[in-house]
N, C-alpha and C. Protein backbone atom coordinates (compact mmCIF):
# COMPACT_ATOMS: atom_id res chain seq x y z
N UNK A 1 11.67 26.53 -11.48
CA UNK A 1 11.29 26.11 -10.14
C UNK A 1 9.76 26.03 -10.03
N UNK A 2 8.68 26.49 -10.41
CA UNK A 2 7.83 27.25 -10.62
C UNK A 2 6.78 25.76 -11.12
N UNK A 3 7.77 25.42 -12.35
CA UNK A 3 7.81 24.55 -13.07
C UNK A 3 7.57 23.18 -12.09
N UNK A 4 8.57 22.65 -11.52
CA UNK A 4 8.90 21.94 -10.79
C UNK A 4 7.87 21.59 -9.76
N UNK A 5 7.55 22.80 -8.82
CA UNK A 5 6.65 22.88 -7.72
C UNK A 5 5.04 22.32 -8.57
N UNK A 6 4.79 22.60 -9.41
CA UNK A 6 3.52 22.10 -10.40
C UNK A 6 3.27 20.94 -10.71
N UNK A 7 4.58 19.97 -11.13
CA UNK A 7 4.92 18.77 -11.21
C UNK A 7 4.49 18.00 -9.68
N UNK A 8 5.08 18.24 -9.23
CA UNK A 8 5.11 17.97 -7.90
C UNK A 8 3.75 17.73 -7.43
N UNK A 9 2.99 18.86 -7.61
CA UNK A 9 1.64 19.37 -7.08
C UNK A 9 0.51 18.34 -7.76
N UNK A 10 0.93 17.76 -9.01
CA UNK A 10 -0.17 17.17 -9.82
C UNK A 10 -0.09 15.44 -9.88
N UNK A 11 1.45 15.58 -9.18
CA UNK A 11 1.78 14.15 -8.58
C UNK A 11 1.12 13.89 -7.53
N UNK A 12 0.72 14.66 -6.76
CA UNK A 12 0.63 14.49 -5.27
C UNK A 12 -1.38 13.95 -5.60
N UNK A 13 -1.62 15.37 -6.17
CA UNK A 13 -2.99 15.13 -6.63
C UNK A 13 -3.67 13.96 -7.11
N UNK A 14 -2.88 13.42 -8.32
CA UNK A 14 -3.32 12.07 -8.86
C UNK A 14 -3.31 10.89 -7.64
N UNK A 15 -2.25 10.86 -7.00
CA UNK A 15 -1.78 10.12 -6.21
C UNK A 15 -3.38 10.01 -4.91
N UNK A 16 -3.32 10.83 -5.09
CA UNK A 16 -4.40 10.63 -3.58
C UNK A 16 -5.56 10.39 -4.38
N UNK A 17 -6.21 11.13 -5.24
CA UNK A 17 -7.06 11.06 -5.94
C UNK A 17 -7.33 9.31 -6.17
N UNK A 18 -6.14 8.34 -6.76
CA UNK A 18 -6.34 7.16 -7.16
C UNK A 18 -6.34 6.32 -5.73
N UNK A 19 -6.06 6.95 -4.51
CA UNK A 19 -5.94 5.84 -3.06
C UNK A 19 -7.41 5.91 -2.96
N UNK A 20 -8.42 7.05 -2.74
CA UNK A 20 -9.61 6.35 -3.06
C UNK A 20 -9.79 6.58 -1.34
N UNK A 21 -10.78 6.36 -0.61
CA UNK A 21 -11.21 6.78 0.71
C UNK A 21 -10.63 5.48 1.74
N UNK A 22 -9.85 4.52 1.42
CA UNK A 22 -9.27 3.53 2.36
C UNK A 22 -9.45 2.38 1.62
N UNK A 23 -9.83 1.89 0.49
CA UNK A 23 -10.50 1.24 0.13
C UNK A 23 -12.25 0.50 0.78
N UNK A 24 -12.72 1.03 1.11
CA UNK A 24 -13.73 0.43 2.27
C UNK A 24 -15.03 0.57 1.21
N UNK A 25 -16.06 -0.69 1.02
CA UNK A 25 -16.62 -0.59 0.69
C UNK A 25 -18.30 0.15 0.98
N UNK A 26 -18.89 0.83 -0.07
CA UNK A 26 -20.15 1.31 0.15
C UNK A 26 -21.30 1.00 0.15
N UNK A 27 -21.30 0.29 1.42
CA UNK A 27 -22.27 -0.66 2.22
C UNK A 27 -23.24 0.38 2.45
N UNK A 28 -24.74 -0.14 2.34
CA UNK A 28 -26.19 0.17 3.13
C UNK A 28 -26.59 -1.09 3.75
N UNK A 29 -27.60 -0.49 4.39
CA UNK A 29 -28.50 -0.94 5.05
C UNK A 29 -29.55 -1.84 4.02
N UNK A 30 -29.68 -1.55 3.28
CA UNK A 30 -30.51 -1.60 2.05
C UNK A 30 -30.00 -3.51 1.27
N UNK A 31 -28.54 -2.99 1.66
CA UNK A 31 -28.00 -4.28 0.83
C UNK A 31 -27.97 -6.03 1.62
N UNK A 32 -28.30 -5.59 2.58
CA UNK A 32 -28.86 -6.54 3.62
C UNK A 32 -30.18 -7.22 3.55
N UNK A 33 -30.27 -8.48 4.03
CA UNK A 33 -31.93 -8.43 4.19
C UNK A 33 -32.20 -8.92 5.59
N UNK A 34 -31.39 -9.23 6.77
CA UNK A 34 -31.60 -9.44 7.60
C UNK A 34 -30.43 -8.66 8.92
N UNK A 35 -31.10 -8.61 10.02
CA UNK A 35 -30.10 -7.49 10.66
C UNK A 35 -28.93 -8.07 11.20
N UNK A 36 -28.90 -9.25 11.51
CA UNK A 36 -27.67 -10.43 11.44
C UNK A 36 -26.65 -10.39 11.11
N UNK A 37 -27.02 -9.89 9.49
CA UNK A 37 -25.84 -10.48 8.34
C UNK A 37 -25.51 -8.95 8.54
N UNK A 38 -26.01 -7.66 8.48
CA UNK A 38 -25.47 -6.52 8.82
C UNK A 38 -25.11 -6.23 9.89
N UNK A 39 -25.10 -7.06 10.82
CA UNK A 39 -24.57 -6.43 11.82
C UNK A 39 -23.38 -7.20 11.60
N UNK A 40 -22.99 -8.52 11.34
CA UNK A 40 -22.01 -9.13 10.94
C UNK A 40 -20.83 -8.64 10.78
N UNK A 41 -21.44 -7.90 9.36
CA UNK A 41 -20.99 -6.80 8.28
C UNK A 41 -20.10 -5.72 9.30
N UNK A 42 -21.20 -5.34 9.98
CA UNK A 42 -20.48 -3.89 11.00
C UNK A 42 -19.41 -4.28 11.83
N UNK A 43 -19.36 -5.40 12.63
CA UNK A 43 -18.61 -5.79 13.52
C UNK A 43 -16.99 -5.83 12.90
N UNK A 44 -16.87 -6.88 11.40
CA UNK A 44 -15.78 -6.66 10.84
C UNK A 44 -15.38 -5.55 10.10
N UNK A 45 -16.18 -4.28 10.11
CA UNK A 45 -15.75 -3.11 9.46
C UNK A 45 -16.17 -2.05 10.17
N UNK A 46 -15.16 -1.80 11.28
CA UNK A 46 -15.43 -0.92 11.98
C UNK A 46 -15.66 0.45 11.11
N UNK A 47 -16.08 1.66 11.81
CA UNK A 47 -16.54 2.79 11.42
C UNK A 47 -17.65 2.58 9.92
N UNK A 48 -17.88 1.60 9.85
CA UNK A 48 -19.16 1.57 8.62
C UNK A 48 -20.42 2.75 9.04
N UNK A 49 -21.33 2.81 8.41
CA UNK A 49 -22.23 4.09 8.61
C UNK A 49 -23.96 3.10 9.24
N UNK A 50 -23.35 1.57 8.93
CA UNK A 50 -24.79 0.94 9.38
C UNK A 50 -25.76 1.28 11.09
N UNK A 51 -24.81 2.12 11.27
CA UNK A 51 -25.37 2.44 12.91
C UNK A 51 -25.14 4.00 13.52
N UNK A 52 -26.48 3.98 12.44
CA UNK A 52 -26.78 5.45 12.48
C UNK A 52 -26.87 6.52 13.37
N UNK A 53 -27.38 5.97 14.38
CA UNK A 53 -27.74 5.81 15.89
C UNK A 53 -26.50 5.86 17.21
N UNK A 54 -25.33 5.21 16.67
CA UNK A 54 -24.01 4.90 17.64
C UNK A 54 -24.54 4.69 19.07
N UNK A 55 -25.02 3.27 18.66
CA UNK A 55 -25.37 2.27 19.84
C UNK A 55 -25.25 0.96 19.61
N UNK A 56 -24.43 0.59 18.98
CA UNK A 56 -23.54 -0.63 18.44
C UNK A 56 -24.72 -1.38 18.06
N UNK A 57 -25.91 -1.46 17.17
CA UNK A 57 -26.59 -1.79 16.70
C UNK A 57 -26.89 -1.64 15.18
N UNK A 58 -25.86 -2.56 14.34
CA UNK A 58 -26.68 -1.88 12.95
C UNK A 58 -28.04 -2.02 12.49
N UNK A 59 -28.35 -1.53 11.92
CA UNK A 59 -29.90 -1.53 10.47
C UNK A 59 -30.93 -2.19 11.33
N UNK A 60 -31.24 -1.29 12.18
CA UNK A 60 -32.26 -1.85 13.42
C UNK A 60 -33.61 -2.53 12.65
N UNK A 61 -33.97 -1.55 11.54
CA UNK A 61 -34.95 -1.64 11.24
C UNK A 61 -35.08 -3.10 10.02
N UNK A 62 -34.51 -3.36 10.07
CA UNK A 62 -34.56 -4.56 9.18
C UNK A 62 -34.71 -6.09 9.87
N UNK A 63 -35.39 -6.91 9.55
CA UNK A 63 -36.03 -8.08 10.22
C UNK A 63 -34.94 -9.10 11.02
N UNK A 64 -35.41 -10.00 11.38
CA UNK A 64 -34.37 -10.81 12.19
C UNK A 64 -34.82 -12.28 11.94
N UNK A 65 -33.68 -13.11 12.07
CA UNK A 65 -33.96 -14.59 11.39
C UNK A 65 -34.43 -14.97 12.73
């Protein structure tokens, strides 16, 4: 049983381990060059980290076309 419960346990492990955080990619601010295209970015991926601030504004600091 012991046995069993271990199996179990290392299934479960791998398993989550390979789902990975939602698939969502690891976007900066950085990877942008204009605040446009990141905010773009933010709008279709909610909870992204570009709006550091939570004032529906991403990567303030980056230029504007």
């Amino acid at each position: 049983m012991k046995f069993a419960k271990q199996v179990i346990f290392i299934f479960i492990a791998i398993t989550l381990t390979a789902c990975g955080g939602g698939g969502s990619d690891d976007v900066n601010c950085s990877d942008f060059a204009y605040q446009q295209d990141a905010q773009a970015w933010h709008k279709s991926n909610p909870g992204s980290d570009l709006d550091a601030d939570n004032d529906g504004i991403a990567c303030e600091h980056l230029p504007r076309r």
